[in-house]
Protein backbone atom coordinates (compact mmCIF):
# COMPACT_ATOMS: atom_id res chain seq x y z
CA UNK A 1 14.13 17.64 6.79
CA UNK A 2 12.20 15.44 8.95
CA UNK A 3 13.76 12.51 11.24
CA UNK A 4 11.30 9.92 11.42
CA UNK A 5 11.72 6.31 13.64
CA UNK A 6 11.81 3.33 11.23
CA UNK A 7 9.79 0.92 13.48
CA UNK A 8 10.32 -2.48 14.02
CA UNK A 9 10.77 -5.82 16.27
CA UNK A 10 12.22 -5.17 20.74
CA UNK A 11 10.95 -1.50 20.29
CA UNK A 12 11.27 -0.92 24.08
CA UNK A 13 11.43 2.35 24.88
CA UNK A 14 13.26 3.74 22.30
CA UNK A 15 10.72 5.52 20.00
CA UNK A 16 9.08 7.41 23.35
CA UNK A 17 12.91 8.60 24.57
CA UNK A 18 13.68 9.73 20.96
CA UNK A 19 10.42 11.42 20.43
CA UNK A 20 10.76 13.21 24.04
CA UNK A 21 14.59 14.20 23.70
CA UNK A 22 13.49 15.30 20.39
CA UNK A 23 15.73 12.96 18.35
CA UNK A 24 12.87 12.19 16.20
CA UNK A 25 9.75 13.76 14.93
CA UNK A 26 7.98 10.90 14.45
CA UNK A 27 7.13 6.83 13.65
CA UNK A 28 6.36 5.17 10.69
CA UNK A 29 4.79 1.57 12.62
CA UNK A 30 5.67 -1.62 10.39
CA UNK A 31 2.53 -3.77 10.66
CA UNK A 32 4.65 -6.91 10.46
CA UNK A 33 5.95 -6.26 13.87
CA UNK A 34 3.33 -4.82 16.07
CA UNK A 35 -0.22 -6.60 16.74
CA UNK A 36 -3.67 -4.43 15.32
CA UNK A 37 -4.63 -3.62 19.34
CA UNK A 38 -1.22 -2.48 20.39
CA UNK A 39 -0.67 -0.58 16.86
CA UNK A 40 -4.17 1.41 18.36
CA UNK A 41 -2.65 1.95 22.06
CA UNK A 42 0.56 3.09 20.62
CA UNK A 43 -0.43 5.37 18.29
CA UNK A 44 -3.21 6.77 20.77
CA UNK A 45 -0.31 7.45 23.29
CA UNK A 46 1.84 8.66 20.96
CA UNK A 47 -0.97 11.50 19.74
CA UNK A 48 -1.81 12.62 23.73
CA UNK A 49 1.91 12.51 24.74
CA UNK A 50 3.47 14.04 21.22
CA UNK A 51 0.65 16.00 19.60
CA UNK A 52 2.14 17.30 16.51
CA UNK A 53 4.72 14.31 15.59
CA UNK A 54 4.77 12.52 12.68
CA UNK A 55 2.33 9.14 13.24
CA UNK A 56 2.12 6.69 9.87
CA UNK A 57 1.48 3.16 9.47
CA UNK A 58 3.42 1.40 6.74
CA UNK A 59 0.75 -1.62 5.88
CA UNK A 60 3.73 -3.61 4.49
CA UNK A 61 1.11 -4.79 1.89
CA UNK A 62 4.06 -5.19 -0.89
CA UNK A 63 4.62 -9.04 1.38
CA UNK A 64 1.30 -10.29 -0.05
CA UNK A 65 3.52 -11.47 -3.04
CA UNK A 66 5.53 -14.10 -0.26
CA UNK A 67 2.58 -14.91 1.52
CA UNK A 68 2.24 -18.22 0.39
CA UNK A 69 5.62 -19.76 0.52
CA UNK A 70 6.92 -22.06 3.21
CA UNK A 71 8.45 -20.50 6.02
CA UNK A 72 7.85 -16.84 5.24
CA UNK A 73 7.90 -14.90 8.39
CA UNK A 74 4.36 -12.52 8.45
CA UNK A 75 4.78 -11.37 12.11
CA UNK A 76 1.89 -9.57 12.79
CA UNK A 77 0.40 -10.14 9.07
CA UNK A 78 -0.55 -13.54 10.13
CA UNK A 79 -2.56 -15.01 12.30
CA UNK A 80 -5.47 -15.05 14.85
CA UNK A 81 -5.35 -11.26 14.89
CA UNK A 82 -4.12 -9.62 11.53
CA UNK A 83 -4.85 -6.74 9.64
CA UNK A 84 -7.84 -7.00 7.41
CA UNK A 85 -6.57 -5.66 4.66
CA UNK A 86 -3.96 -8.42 4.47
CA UNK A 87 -4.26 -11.65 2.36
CA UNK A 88 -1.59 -13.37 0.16
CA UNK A 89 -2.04 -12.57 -3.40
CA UNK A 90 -0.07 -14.08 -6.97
CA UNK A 91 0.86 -11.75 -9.53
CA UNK A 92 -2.10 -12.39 -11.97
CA UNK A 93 -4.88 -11.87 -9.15
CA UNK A 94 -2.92 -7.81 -9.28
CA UNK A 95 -3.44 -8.11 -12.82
CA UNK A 96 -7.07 -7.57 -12.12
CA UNK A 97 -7.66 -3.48 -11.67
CA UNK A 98 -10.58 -4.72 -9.68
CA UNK A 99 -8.50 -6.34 -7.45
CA UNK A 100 -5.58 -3.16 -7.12
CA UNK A 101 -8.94 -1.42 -6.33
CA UNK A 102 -10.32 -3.75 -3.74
CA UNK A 103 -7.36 -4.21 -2.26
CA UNK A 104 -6.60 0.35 -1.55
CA UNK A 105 -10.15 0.62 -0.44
CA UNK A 106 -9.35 -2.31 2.51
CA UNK A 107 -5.90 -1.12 3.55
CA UNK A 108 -7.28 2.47 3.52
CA UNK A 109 -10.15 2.54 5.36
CA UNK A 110 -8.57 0.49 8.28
CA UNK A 111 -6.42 2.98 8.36
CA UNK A 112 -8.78 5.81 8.69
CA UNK A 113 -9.57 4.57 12.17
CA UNK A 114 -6.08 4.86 13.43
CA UNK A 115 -5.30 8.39 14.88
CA UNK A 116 -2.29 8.91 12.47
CA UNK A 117 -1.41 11.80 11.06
CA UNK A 118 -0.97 10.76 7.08
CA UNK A 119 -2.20 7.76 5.49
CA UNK A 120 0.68 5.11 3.54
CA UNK A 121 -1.33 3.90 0.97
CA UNK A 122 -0.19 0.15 -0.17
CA UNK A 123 1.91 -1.16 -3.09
CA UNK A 124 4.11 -3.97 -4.66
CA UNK A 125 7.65 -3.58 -5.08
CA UNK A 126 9.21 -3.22 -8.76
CA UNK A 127 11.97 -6.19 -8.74
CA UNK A 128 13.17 -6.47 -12.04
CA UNK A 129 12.17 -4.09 -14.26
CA UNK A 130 10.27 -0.16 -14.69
CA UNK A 131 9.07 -1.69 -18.39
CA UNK A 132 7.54 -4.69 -16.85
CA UNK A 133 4.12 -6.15 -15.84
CA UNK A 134 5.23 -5.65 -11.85
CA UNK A 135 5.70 -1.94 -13.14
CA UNK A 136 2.16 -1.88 -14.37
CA UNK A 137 0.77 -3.30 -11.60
CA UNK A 138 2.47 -0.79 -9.49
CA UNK A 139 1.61 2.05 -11.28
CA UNK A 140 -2.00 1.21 -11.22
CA UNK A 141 -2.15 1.36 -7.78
CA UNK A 142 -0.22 4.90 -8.13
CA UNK A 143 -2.91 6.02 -10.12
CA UNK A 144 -6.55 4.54 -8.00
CA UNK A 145 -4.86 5.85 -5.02
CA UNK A 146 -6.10 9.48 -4.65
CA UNK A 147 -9.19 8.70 -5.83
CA UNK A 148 -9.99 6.25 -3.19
CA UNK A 149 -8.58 8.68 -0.60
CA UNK A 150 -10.95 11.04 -1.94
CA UNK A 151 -13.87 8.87 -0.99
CA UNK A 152 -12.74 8.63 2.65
CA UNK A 153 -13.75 12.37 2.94
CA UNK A 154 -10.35 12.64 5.73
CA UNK A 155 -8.39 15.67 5.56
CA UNK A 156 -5.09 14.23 6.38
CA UNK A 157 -2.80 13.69 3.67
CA UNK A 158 -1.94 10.55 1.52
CA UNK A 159 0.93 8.89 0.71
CA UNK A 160 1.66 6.18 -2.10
CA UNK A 161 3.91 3.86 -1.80
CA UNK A 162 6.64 4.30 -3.84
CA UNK A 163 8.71 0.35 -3.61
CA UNK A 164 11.90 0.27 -6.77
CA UNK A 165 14.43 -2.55 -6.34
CA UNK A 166 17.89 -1.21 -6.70
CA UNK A 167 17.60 -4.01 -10.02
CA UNK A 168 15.10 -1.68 -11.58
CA UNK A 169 16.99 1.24 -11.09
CA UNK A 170 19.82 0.26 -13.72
CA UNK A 171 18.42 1.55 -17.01
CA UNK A 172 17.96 5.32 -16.95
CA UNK A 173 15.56 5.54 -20.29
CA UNK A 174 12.93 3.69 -18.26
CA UNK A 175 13.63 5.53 -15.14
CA UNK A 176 13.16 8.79 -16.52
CA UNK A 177 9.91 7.24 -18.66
CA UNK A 178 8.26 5.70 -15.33
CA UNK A 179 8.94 9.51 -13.65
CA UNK A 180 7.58 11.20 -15.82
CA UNK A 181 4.11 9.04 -15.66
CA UNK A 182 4.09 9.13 -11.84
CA UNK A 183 4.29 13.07 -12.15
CA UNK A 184 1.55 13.33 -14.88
CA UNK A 185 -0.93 11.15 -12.69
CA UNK A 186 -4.51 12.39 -13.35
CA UNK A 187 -5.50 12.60 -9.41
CA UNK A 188 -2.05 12.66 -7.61
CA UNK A 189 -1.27 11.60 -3.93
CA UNK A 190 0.04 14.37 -1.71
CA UNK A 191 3.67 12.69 -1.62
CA UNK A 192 5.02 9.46 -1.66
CA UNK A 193 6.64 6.70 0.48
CA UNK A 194 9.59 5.90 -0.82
CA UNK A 195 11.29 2.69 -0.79
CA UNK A 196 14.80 1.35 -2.41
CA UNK A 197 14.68 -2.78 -2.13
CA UNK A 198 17.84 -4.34 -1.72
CA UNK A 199 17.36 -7.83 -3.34
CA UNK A 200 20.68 -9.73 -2.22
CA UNK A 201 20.67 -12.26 0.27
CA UNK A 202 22.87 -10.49 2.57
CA UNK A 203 21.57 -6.96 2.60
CA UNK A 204 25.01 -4.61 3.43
CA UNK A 205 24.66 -2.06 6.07
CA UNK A 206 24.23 0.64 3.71
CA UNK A 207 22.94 1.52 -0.12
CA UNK A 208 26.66 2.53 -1.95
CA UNK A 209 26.86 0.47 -4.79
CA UNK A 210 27.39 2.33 -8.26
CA UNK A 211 24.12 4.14 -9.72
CA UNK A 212 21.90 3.74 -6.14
CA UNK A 213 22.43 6.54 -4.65
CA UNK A 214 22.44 9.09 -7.35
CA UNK A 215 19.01 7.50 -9.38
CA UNK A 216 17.97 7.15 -5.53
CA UNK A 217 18.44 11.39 -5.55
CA UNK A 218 17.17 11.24 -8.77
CA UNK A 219 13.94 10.58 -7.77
CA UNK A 220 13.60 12.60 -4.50
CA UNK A 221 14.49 15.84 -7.17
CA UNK A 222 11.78 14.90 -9.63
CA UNK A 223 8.83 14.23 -7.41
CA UNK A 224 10.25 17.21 -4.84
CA UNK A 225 10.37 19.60 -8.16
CA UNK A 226 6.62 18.60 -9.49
CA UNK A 227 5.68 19.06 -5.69
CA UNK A 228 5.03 16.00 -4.01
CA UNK A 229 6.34 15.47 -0.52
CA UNK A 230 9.04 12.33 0.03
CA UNK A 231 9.22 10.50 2.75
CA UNK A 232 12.44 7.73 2.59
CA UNK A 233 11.94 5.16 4.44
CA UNK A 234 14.82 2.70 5.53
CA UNK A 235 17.46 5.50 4.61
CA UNK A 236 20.03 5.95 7.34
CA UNK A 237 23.07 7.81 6.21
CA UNK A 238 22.10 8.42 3.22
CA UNK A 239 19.90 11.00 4.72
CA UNK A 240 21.98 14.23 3.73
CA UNK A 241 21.88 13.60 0.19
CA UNK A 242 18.54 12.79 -0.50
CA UNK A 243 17.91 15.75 1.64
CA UNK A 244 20.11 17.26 -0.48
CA UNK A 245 17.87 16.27 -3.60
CA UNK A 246 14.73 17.07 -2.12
CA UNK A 247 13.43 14.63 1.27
CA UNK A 248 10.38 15.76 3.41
CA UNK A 249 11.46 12.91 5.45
CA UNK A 250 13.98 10.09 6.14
CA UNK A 251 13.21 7.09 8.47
CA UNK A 252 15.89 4.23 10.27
CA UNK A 253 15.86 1.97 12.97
CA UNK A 254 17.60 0.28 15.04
CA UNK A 255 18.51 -2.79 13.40
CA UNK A 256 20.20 -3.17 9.60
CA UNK A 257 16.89 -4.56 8.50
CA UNK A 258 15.60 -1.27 9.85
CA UNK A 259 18.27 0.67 7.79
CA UNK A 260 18.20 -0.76 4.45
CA UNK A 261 14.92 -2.19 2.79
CA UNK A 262 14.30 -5.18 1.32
CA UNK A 263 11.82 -8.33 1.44
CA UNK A 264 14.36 -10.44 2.55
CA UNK A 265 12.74 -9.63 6.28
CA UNK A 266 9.91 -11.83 5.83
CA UNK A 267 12.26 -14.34 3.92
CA UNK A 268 12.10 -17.79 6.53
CA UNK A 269 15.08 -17.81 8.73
CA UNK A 270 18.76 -19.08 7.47
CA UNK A 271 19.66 -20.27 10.59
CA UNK A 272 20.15 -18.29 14.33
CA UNK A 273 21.08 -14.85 13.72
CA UNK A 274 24.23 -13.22 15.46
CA UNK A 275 24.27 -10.47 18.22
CA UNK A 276 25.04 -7.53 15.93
CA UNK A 277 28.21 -5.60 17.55
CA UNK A 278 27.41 -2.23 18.83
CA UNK A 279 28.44 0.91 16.87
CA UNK A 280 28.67 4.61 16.57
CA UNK A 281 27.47 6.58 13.94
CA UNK A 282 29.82 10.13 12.72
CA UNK A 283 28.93 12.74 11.22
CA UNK A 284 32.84 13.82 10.56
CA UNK A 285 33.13 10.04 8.82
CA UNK A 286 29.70 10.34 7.32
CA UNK A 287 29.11 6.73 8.42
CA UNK A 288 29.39 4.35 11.57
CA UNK A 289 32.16 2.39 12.91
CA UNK A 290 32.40 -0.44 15.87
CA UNK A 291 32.38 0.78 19.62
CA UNK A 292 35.78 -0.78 19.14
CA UNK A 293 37.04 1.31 16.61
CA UNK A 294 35.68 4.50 18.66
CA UNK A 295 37.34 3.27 21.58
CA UNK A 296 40.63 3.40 19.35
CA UNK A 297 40.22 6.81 17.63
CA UNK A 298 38.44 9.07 20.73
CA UNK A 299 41.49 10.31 22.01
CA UNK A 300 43.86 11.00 19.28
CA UNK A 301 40.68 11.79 16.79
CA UNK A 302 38.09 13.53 19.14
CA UNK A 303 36.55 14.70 16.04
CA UNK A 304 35.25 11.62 14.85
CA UNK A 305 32.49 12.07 18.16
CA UNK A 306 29.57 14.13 17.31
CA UNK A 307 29.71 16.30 20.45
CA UNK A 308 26.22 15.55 21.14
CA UNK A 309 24.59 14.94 24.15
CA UNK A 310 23.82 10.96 23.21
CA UNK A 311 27.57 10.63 23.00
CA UNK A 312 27.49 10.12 26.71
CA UNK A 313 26.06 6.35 26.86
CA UNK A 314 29.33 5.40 24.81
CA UNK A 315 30.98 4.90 28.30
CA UNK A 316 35.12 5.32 27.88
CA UNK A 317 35.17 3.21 31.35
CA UNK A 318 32.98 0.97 29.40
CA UNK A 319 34.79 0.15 26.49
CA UNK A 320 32.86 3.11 24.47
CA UNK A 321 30.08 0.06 24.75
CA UNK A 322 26.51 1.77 24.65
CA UNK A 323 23.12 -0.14 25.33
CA UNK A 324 20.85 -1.06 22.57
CA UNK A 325 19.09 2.33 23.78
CA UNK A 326 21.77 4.39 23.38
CA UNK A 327 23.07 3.09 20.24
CA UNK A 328 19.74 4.23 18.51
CA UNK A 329 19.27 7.85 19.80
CA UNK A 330 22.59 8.14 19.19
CA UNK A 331 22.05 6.81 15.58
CA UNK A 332 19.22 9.46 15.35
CA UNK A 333 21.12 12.43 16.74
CA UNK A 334 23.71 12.09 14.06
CA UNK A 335 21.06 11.65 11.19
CA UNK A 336 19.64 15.38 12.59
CA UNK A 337 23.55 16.78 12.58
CA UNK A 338 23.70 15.01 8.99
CA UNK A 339 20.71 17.01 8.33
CA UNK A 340 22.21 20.46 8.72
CA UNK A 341 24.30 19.97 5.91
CA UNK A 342 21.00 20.78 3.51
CA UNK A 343 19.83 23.93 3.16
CA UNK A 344 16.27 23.84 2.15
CA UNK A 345 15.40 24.64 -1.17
CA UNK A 346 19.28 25.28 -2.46
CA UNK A 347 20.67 22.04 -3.67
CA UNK A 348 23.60 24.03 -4.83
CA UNK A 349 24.39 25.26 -1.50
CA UNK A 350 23.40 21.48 0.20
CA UNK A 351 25.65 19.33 -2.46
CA UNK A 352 28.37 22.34 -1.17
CA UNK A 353 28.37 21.92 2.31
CA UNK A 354 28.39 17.68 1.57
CA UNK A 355 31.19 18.09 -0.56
CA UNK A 356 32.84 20.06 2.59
CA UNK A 357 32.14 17.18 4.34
CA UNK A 358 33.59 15.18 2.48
CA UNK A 359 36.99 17.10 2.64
CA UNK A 360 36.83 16.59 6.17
CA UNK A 361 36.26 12.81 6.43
CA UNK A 362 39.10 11.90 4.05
CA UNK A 363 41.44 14.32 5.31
CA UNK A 364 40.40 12.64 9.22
CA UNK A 365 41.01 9.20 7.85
CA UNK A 366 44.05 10.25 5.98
CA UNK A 367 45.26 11.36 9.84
CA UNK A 368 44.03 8.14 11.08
CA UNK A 369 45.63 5.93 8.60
CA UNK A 370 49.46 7.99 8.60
CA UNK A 371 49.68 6.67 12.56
CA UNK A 372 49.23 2.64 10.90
CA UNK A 373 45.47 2.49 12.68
CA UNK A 374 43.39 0.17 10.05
CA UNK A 375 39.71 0.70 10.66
CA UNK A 376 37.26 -2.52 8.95
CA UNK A 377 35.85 -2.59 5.40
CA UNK A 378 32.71 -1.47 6.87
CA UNK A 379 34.44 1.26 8.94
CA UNK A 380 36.74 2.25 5.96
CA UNK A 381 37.36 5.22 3.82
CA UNK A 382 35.60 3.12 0.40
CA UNK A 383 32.38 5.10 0.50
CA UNK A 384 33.34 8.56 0.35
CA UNK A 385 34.78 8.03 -3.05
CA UNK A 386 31.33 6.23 -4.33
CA UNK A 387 29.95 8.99 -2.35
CA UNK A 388 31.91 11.53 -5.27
CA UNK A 389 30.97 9.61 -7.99
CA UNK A 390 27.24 9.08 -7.13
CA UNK A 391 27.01 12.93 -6.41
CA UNK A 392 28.49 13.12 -9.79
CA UNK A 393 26.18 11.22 -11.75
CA UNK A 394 23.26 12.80 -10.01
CA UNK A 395 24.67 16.13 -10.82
CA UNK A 396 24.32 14.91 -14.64
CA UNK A 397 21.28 13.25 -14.13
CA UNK A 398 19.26 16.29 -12.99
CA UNK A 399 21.79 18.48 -15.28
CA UNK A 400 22.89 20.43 -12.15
């Protein structure tokens, strides 16, 4: 299973140190947050410097929808130099198959001048609903996909954007309904890009709540069993199980808009944001805590550290305090130890070696909580039992 870099806004040098400590195997570039002209320079580097890395461009079309309100923050959408593939749209102009049409010919053939390696082709997301006019509109860009790709005459392979709101997700009859159309499409993509929208205002640091995670699996095992590759973008922990169910690919960044998805990014701003306190992701917690928290726990838990290399910028002389750099390769290196829990092409032996896991983080915070140390809500034990039940649940949902 691949690692890819979810890009996004204050890059700096942290895509080119995790591509060349091989942290990462690749980018997927977010066109809201890099300019057309620097999208081309970095892309260009990143094919001469790391030939056979993953290079996509997520066109971020599925914004077109909040184009037009007041305030909504476009980045590089908007402006004196945008995409040209880009332009606000309302709900009945995608009614129009013309217009689904018009609109994958645009975003594609831009793209064919970039020296990627795969092309994202564009999408809406489903908010509400996989029985619903959005749905329809959705899958008819699913289905005009391929066929436009197929006019480009380019060998490298397409992927369709793939954009459910965790709302949509709820009813399982329409789930497995809306599957089984995307897997019966006349001219298929080569995978999909797939995307889980968090619709709340405050979007939490990681996908857990009830029927998520496992529908989220669900969906990796279908398309992974009718042979599609699946790259997950915005998927952070949550890497070993849909690995587990079937990933190509997962994709984070470094900030919590770069971990979880949803629209709220180009929502206007609520007000000045707050410094986000540093942390440390574990593969023995199967999750991240505060610098704070590792600071407590490193020497009566060394455990909860990864052992990894990265594991050096979290400084015990400064307050296990990493910089912004080293809090994302670190981020990364865990998400490629989280990845050595799945065994390719076994999900009985992957959803094994999780539930090992598991074991082992309870039984470590059992440890830490019998010597009275009380770790935050976010740093807490509450997932790994959601963690159970999800695996669960996906276990009946695939009849595993």
């Amino acid at each position: 299973m691949q690692i890819l870099a979810q890009h996004g806004s204050q890059t700096g040098n942290r895509i080119t140190r995790g591509l060349a400590d091989g942290l990462i195997d690749g980018v997927i570039y977010g066109a809201k947050d890099i300019a057309p002209a620097r999208l081309l320079e970095r892309c260009n580097e990143q094919a001469v410097d790391f030939p056979a890395s993953v290079r996509m461009f997520d066109p971020q079309y599925y914004s077109c929808v909040l184009a037009a309100e007041p305030g909504v923050r476009l980045g590089s959408l908007d402006g004196d130099e945008t995409y040209p593939y880009f332009a606000a749209r309302r709900r009945r102009d995608l009614e129009q198959e013309s217009r689904v049409i018009a609109d994958l010919e645009s975003c594609l053939t831009y793209q064919k001048s970039l020296p990627i390696s795969a092309f994202i082709a564009p999408n809406i997301v489903i908010r509400r609903s996989l029985d619903s006019v959005e749905a329809t509109i959705a899958k008819d860009f699913l289905r005009n996909s391929a066929q436009i790709h197929a006019q480009l005459q380019d060998p490298r392979p397409l992927f369709a954007t793939l954009a459910i709101s965790t709302d949509a997700l709820r009813d399982r009859i329409e789930l497995q309904n809306f599957l089984q159309e995307v897997t019966e499409l006349e001219n298929p993509p080569n995978g999909f890009y797939l995307l889980i929208e968090h619709p709340d205002h405050d979007i939490p640091p990681s996908l857990e709540e009830p029927d998520v995670l496992s529908r989220w699996m669900m969906v990796n095992r279908v398309l992974s069993l009718s042979g599609f590759e699946i790259v997950n973008g915005y998927s952070d922990v949550l890497a070993p199980y849909l690995g587990a169910a079937g990933a190509t690919a997962v994709a984070s960044g470094w900030f919590n808009t770069l971990k979880v998805f949803s629209l709220k990014k180009f929502a206007p701003n609520s007000g000045m944001a707050r410094q986000p306190v540093p942390r440390y992701t574990s593969a023995r917690l199967l999750k991240s805590i505060r610098h704070t928290e590792l600071e407590l726990l490193r020497a009566g838990f060394p455990e909860v550290l990864n052992g990894r290399p990265t594991d050096s910028d979290y400084d015990e002389d400064e307050g296990s305090r990493p910089s912004s750099l080293g809090e994302a390769l670190q981020n990364w290196d865990c998400l490629r130890v989280l990845g050595q829990l799945v065994t390719p092409g076994n999900i009985e032996a992957s959803l094994a070696s999780i539930e090992v896991a598991l074991d082992e983080a309870d039984e470590t915070y059992a440890r830490i909580g019998a010597i009275g140390l009380s770790l935050r809500e976010r740093s807490s034990k509450e997932h790994l039992q959601l963690i159970r039940e999800e695996l669960a649940a996906f276990r009946d949902l695939a009849e595993i």
